[in-house]
C-alpha atoms as a PDB file:
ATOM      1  CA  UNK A   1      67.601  67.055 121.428  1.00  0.00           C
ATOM      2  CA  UNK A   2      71.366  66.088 121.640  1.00  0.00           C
ATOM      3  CA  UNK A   3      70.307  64.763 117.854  1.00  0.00           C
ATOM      4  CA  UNK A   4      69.168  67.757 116.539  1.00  0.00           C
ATOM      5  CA  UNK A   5      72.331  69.871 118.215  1.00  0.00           C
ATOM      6  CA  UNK A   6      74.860  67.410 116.305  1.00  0.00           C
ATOM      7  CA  UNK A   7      73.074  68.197 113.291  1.00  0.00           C
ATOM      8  CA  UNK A   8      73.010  72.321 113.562  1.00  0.00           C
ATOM      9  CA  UNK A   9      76.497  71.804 114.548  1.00  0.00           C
ATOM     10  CA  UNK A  10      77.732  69.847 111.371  1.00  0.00           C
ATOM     11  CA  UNK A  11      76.029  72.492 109.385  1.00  0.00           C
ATOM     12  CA  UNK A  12      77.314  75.583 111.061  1.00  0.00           C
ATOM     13  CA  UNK A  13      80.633  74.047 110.588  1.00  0.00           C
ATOM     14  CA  UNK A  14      80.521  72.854 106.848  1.00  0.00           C
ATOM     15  CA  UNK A  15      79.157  76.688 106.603  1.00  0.00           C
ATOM     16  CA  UNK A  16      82.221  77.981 107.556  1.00  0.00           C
ATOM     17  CA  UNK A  17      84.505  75.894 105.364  1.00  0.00           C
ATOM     18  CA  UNK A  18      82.399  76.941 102.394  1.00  0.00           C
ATOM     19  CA  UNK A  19      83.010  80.709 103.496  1.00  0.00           C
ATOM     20  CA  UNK A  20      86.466  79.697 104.015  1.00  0.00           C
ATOM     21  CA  UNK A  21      86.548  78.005 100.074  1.00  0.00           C
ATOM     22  CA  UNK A  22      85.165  81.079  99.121  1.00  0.00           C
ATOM     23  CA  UNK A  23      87.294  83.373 100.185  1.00  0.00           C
ATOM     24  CA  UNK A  24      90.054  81.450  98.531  1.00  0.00           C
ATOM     25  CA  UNK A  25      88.906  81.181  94.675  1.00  0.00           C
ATOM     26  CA  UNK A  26      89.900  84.092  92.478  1.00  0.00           C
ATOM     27  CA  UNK A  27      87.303  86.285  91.719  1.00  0.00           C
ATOM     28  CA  UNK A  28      87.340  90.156  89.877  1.00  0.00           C
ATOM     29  CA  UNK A  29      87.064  93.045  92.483  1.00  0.00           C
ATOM     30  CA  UNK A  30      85.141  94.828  90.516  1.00  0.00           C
ATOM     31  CA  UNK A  31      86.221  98.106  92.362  1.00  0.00           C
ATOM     32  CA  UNK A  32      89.702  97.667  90.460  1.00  0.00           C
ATOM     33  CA  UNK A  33      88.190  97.684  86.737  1.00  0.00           C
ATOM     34  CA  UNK A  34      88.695 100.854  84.560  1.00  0.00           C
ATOM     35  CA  UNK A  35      91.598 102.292  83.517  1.00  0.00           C
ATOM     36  CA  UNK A  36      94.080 103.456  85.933  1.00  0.00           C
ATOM     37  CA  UNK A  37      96.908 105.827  86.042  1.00  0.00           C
ATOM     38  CA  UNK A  38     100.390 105.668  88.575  1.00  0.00           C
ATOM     39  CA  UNK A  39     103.770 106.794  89.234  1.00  0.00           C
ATOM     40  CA  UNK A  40     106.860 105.218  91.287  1.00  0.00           C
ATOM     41  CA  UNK A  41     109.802 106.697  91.680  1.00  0.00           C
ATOM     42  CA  UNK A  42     113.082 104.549  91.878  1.00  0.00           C
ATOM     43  CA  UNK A  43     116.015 105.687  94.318  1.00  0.00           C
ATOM     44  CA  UNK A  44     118.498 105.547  91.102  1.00  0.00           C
ATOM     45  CA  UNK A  45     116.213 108.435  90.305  1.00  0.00           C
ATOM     46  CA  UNK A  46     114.333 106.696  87.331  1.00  0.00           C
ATOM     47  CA  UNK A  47     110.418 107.652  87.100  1.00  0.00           C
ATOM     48  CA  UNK A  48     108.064 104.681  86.369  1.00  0.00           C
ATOM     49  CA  UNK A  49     104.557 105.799  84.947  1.00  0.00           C
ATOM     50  CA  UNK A  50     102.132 103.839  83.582  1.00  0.00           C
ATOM     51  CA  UNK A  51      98.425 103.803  82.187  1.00  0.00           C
ATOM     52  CA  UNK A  52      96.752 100.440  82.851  1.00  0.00           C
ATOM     53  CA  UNK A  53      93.351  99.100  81.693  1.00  0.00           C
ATOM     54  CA  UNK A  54      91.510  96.847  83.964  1.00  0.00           C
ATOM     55  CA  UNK A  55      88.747  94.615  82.390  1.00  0.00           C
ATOM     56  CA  UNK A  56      86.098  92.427  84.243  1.00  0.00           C
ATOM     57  CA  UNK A  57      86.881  89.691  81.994  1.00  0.00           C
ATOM     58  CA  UNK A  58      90.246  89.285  83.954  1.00  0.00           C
ATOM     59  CA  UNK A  59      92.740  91.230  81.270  1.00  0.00           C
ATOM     60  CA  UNK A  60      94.474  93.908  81.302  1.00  0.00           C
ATOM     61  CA  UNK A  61      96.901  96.015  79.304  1.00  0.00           C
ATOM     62  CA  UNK A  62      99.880  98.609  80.854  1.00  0.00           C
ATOM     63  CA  UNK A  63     101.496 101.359  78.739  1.00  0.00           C
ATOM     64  CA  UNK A  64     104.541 102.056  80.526  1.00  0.00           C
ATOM     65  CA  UNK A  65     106.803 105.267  80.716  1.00  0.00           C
ATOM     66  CA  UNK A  66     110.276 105.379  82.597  1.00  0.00           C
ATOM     67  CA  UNK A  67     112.175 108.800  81.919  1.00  0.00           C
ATOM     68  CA  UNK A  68     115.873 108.018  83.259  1.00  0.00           C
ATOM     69  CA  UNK A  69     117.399 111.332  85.326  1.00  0.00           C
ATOM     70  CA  UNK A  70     119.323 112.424  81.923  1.00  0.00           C
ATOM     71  CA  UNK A  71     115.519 112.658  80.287  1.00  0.00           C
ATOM     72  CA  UNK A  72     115.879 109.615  77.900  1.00  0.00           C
ATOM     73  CA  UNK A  73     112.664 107.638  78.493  1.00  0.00           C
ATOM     74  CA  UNK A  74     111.856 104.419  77.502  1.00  0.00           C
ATOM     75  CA  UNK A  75     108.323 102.950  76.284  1.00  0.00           C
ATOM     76  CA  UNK A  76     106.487  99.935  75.921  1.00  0.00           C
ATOM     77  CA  UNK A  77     103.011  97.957  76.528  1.00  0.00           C
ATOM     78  CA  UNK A  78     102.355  94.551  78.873  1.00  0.00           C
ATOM     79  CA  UNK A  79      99.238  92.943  78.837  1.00  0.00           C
ATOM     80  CA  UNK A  80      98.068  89.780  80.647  1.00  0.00           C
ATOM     81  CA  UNK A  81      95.834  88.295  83.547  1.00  0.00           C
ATOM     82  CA  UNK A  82      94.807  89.970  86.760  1.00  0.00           C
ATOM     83  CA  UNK A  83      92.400  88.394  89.993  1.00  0.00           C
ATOM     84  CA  UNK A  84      92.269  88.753  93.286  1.00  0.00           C
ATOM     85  CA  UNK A  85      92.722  85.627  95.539  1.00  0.00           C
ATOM     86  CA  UNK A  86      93.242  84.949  99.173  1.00  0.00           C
ATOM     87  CA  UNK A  87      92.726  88.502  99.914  1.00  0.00           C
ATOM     88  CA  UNK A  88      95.555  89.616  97.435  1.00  0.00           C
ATOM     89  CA  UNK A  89      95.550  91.220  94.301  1.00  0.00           C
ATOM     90  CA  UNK A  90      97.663  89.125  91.168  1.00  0.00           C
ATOM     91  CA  UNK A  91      98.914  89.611  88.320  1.00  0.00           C
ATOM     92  CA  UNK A  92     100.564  88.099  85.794  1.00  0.00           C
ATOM     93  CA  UNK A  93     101.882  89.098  81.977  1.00  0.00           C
ATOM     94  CA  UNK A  94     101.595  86.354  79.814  1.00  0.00           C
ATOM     95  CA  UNK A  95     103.620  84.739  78.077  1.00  0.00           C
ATOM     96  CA  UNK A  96     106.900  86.218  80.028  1.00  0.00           C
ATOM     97  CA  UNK A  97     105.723  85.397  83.470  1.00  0.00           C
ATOM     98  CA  UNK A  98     105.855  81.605  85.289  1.00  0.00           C
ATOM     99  CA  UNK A  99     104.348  82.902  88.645  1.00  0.00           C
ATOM    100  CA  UNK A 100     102.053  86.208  89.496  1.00  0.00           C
ATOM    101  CA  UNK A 101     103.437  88.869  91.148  1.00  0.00           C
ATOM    102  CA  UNK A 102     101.076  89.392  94.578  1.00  0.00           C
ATOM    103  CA  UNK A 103     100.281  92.529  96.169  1.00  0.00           C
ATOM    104  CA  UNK A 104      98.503  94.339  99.278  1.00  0.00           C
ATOM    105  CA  UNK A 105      95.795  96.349  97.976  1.00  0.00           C
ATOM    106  CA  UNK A 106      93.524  99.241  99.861  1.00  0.00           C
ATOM    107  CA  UNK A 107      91.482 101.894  98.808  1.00  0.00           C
ATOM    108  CA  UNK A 108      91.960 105.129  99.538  1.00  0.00           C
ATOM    109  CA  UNK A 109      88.226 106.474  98.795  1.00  0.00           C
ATOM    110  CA  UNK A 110      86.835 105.386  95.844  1.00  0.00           C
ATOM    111  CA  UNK A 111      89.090 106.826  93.023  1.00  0.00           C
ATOM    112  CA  UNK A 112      92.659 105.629  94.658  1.00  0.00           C
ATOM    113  CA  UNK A 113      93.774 101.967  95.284  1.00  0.00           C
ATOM    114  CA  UNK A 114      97.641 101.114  97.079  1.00  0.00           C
ATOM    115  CA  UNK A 115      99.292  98.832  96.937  1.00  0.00           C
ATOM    116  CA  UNK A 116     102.258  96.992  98.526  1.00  0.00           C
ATOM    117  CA  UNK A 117     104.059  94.031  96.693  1.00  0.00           C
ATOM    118  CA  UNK A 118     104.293  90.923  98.723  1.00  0.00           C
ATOM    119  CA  UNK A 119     105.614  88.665  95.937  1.00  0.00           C
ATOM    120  CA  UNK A 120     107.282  88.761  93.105  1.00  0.00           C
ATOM    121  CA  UNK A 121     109.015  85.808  90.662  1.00  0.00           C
ATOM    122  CA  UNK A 122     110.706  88.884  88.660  1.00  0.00           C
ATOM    123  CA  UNK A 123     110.347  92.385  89.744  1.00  0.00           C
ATOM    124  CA  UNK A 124     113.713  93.945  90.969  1.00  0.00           C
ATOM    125  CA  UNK A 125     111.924  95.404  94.083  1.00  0.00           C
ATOM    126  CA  UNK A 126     112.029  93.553  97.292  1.00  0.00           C
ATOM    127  CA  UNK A 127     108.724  92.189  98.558  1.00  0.00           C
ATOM    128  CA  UNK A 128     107.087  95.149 101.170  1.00  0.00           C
ATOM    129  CA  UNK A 129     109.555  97.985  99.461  1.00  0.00           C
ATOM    130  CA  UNK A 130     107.696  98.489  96.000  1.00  0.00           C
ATOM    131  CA  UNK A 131     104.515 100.691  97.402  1.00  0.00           C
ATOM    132  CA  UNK A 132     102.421 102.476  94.955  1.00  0.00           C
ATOM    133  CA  UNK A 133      98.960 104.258  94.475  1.00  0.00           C
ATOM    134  CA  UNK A 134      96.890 104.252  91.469  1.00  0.00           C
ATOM    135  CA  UNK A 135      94.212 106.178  90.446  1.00  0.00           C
ATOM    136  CA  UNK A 136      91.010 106.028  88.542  1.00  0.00           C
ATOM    137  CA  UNK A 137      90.680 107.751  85.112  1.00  0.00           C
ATOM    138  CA  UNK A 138      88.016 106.914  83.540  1.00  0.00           C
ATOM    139  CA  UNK A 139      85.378 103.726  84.356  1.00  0.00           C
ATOM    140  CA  UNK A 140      85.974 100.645  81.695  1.00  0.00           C
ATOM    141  CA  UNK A 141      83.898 101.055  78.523  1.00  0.00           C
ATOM    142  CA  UNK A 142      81.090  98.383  78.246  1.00  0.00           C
ATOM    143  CA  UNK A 143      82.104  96.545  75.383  1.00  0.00           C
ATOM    144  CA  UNK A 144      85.240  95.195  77.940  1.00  0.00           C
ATOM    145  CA  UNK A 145      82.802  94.481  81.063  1.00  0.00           C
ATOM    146  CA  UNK A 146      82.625  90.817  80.382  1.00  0.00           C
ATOM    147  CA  UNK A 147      81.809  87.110  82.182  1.00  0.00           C
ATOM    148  CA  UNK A 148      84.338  87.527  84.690  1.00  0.00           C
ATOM    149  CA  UNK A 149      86.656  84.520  86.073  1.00  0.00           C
END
């Protein structure tokens, strides 16, 4: 009896450490593929907008917008790598980026995701102060829903 306990314990145990591992590898949520559309607003009074695709292959592309308070707005496109991992949501753009930046995510219904940026190697924000919410457009086409990472 005391034989058989040792053993159910050493496999509940090694159970749990392979939840654990899990829990740790990156993996797609595949609630965050399609494309995507958001808005922050700066306190210099700069508006950031931006269109990004999320595929289930891991990549994604961003068309940004920021319109400056005189009107002049500036435009251009980032693509790279995205995952989730230890319950946060990275991304990185390659080749310009060393490190991802990490974020908070939650969904707000089915359509909206937040998030709250916990890390960043080169994003002017501060970690916890650059909060946005995205929301869906339109589901990714099925030519991009891919082996995932």
């Amino acid at each position: 009896m005391r034989l058989f306990f040792c053993v159910l314990l050493a496999i509940s145990l090694s159970g749990c450490k392979a939840i654990t591992a899990a829990d740790q590898r990156p993996f797609i949520d595949v609630k965050l593929i399609g494309v995507w559309k958001g808005e922050y607003a700066e306190q210099s009074g700069t508006t950031k907008s931006w269109m990004q695709t999320r595929n289930a292959d891991g990549t994604y592309t961003i068309a940004f917008s920021f319109t400056e308070m005189d009107g002049m707005t500036k435009s251009f496109t980032e693509s790279g790598r995205w995952w989730v991992q230890d319950g946060l949501f990275h991304e990185i753009a390659l080749p310009d980026m060393r490190q991802p930046d990490k974020y908070q995510y939650s969904f707000k219904g089915r359509e909206c995701v937040h998030f709250v940026l916990v890390e960043s190697d080169g994003l002017a924000e501060e970690a916890d102060s650059y909060v946005f919410s995205e929301c869906l457009v339109a589901d990714s086409s099925p030519a991009s829903m891919g082996e995932a990472i």
